[in-house]
Protein backbone atom coordinates (compact mmCIF):
# COMPACT_ATOMS: atom_id res chain seq x y z
CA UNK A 1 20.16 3.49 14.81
CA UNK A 2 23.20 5.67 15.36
CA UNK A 3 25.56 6.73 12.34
CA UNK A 4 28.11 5.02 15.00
CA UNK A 5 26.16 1.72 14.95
CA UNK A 6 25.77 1.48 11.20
CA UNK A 7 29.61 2.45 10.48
CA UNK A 8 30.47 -0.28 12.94
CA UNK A 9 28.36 -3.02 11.22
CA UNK A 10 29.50 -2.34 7.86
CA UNK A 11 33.14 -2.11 9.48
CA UNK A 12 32.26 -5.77 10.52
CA UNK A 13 31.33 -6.44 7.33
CA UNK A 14 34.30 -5.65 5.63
CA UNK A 15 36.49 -7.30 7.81
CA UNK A 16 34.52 -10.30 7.41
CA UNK A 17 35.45 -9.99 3.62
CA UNK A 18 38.62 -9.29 4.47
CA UNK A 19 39.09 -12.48 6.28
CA UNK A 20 36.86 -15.19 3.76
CA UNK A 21 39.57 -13.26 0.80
CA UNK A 22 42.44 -14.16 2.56
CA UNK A 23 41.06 -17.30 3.40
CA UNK A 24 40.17 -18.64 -0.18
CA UNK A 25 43.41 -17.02 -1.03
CA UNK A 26 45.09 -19.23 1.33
CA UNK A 27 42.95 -22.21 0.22
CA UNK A 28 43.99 -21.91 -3.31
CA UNK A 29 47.45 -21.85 -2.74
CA UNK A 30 47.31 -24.97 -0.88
CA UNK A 31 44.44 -26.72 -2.53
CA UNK A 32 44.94 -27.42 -6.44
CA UNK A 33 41.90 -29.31 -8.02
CA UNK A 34 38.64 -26.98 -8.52
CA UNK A 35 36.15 -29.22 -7.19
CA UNK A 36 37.78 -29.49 -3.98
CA UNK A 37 38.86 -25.61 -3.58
CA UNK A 38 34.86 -25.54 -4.19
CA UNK A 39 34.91 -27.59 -0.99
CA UNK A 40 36.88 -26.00 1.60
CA UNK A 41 36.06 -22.14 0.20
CA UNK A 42 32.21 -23.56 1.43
CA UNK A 43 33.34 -25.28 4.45
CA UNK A 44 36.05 -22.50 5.64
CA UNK A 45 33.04 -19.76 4.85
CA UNK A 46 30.07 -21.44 6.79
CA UNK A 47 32.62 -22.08 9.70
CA UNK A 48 33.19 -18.47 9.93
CA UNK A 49 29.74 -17.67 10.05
CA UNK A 50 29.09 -20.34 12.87
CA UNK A 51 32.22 -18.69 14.99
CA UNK A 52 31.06 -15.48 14.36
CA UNK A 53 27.42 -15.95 15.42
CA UNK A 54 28.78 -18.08 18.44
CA UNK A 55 31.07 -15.18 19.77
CA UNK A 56 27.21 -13.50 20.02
CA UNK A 57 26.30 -15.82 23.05
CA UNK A 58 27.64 -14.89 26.80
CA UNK A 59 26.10 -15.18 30.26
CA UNK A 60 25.77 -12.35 32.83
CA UNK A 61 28.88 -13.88 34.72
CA UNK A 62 31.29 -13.43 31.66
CA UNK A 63 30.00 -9.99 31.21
CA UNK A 64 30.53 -8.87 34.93
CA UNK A 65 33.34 -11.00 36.15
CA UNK A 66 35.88 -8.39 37.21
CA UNK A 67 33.27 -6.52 38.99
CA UNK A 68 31.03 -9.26 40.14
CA UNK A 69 32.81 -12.93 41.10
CA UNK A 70 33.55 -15.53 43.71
CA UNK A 71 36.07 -13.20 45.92
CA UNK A 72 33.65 -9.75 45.54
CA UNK A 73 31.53 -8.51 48.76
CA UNK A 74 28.72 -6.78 47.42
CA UNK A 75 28.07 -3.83 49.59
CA UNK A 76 24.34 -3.26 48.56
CA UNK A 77 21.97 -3.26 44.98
CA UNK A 78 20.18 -0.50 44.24
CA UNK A 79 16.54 -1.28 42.34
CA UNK A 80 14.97 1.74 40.33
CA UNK A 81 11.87 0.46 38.66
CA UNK A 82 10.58 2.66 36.23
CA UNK A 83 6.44 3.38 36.75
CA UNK A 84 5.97 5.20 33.01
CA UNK A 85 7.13 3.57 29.35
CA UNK A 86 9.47 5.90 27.68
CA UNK A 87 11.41 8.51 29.78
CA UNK A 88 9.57 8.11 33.30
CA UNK A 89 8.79 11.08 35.04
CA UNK A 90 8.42 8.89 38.06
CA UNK A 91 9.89 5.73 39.34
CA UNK A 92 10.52 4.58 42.59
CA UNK A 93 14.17 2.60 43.74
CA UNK A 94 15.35 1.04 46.97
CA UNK A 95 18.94 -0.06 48.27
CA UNK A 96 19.23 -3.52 49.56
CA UNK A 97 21.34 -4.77 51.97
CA UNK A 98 20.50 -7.89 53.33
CA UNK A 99 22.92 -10.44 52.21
CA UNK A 100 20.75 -13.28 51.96
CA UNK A 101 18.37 -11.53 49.64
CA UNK A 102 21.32 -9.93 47.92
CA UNK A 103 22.56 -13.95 47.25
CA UNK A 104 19.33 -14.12 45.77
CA UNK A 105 19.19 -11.49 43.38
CA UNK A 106 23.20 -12.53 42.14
CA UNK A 107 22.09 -15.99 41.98
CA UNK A 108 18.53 -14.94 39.75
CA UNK A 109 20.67 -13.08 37.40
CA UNK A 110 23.84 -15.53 36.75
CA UNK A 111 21.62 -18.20 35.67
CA UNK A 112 20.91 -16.41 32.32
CA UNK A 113 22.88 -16.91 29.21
CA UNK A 114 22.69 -14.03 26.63
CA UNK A 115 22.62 -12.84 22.79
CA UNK A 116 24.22 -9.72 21.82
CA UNK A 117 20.93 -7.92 20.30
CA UNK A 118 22.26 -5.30 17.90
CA UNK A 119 18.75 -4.21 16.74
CA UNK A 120 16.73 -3.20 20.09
CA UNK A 121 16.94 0.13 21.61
CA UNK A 122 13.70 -0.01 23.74
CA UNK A 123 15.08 2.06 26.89
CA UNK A 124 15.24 2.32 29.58
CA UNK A 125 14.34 -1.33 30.83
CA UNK A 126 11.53 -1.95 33.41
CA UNK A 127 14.60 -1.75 36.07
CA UNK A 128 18.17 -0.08 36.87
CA UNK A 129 20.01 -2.21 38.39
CA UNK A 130 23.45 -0.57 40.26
CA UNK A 131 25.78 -3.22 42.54
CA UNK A 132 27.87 -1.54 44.83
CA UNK A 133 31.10 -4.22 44.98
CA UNK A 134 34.28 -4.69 46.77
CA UNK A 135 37.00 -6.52 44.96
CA UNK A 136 40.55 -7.12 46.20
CA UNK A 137 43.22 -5.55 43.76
CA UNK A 138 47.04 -6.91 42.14
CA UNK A 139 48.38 -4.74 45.21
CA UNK A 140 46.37 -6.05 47.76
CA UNK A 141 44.26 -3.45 48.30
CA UNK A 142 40.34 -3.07 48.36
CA UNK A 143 39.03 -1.48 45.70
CA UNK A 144 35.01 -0.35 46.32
CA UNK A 145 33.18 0.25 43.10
CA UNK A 146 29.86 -0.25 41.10
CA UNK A 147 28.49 -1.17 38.02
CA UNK A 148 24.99 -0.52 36.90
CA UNK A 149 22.75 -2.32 33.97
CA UNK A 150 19.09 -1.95 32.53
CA UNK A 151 16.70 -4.75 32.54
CA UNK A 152 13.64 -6.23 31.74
CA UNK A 153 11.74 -9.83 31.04
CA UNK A 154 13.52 -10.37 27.89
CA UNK A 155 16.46 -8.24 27.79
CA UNK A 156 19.61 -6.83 29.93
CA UNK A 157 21.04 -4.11 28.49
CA UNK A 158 22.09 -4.81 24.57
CA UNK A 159 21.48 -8.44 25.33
CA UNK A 160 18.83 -10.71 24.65
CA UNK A 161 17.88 -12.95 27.11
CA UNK A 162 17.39 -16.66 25.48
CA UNK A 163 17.73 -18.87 28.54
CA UNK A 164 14.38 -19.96 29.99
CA UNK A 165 15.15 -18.47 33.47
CA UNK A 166 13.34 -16.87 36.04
CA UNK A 167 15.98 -14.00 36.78
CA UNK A 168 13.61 -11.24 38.03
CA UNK A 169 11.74 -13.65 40.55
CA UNK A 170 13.51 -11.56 43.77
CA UNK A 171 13.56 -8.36 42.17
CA UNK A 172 9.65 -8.70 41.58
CA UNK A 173 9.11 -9.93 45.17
CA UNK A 174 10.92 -6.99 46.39
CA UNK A 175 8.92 -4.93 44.71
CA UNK A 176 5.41 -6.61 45.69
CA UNK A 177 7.22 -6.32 49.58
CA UNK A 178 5.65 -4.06 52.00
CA UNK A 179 8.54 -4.25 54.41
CA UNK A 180 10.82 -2.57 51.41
CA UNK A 181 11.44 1.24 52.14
CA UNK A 182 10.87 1.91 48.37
CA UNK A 183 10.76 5.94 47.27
CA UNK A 184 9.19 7.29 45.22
CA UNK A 185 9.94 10.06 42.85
CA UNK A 186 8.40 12.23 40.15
CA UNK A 187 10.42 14.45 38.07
């Protein structure tokens, strides 16, 4: 853990006492007998703590949309999978290109809904994952570019996987595929 990460948590922290101070604050003005300030300080403070832990939750389509949605062409994925734990000194990777299997892989990974996982570092992922996309712009013009992730069984990058989904079925056929030009690289 990064001085970065813990400054930001405990920056978090003290805007979340910011907010439940103004809040009772506000509740006080507005609410006179004890036993019922009691009542909405309780009620106002676990209803922050549900929104906050609900603003945790996403799926791999919120994350990506700009990049990644109904009007993008996606040019080709490029699969490095990692052979070594830790910093591989080899791995192999392959560009795909085949739209069908392409559909595939998209379609694997926006079935999975997600948990912002601010305690595991474990990198890099069993796979790199880069998508080459085309998106139309505001001016009408096409605008080719990619974005990249790290994945694994459980976990895309920061993000916990808690959906019971099957999103590296393709990738794993690909990689069991004889009739993949995969290559292969040591450092």
């Amino acid at each position: 853990m990064t001085i970065f990460d813990v400054s930001w948590q405990v920056f978090n922290l003290f805007l979340f006492v910011i907010l439940i101070t103004f809040l009772v604050v506000s509740l006080r003005l507005v609410v006179k007998k004890k036993i019922s300030f009691k009542v909405a300080t309780v009620i106002v403070t676990i209803g922050v703590l549900l929104i906050i832990e609900f603003m945790k939750y996403t799926t791999f389509e919120k994350i990506y949309i700009h990049q990644l949605n109904e009007e993008s062409i996606v040019e080709n994925i490029t699969i490095v999978e990692f052979t070594d734990d830790h910093f591989p000194e080899r791995y192999a990777h392959a560009t795909i290109r085949d739209e069908e299997i392409i559909d595939d892989i998209i379609e694997d990974l926006t079935s999975m809904r997600l948990k912002k996982d601010t305690s595991e570092h474990s990198f890099p992922r069993d796979y790199y994952i880069r998508i080459l996309t085309t998106n139309m712009t505001k001016d009408n013009y096409l605008l080719t570019d990619s974005f990249s992730f790290t994945l694994d069984d459980q976990h895309i990058n920061d993000f916990e996987i808690v959906s019971d989904t099957n999103h590296l079925k393709t990738i794993e056929e690909l990689v069991e595929d004889e009739d993949v030009d995969w290559i292969f690289r040591e450092e």
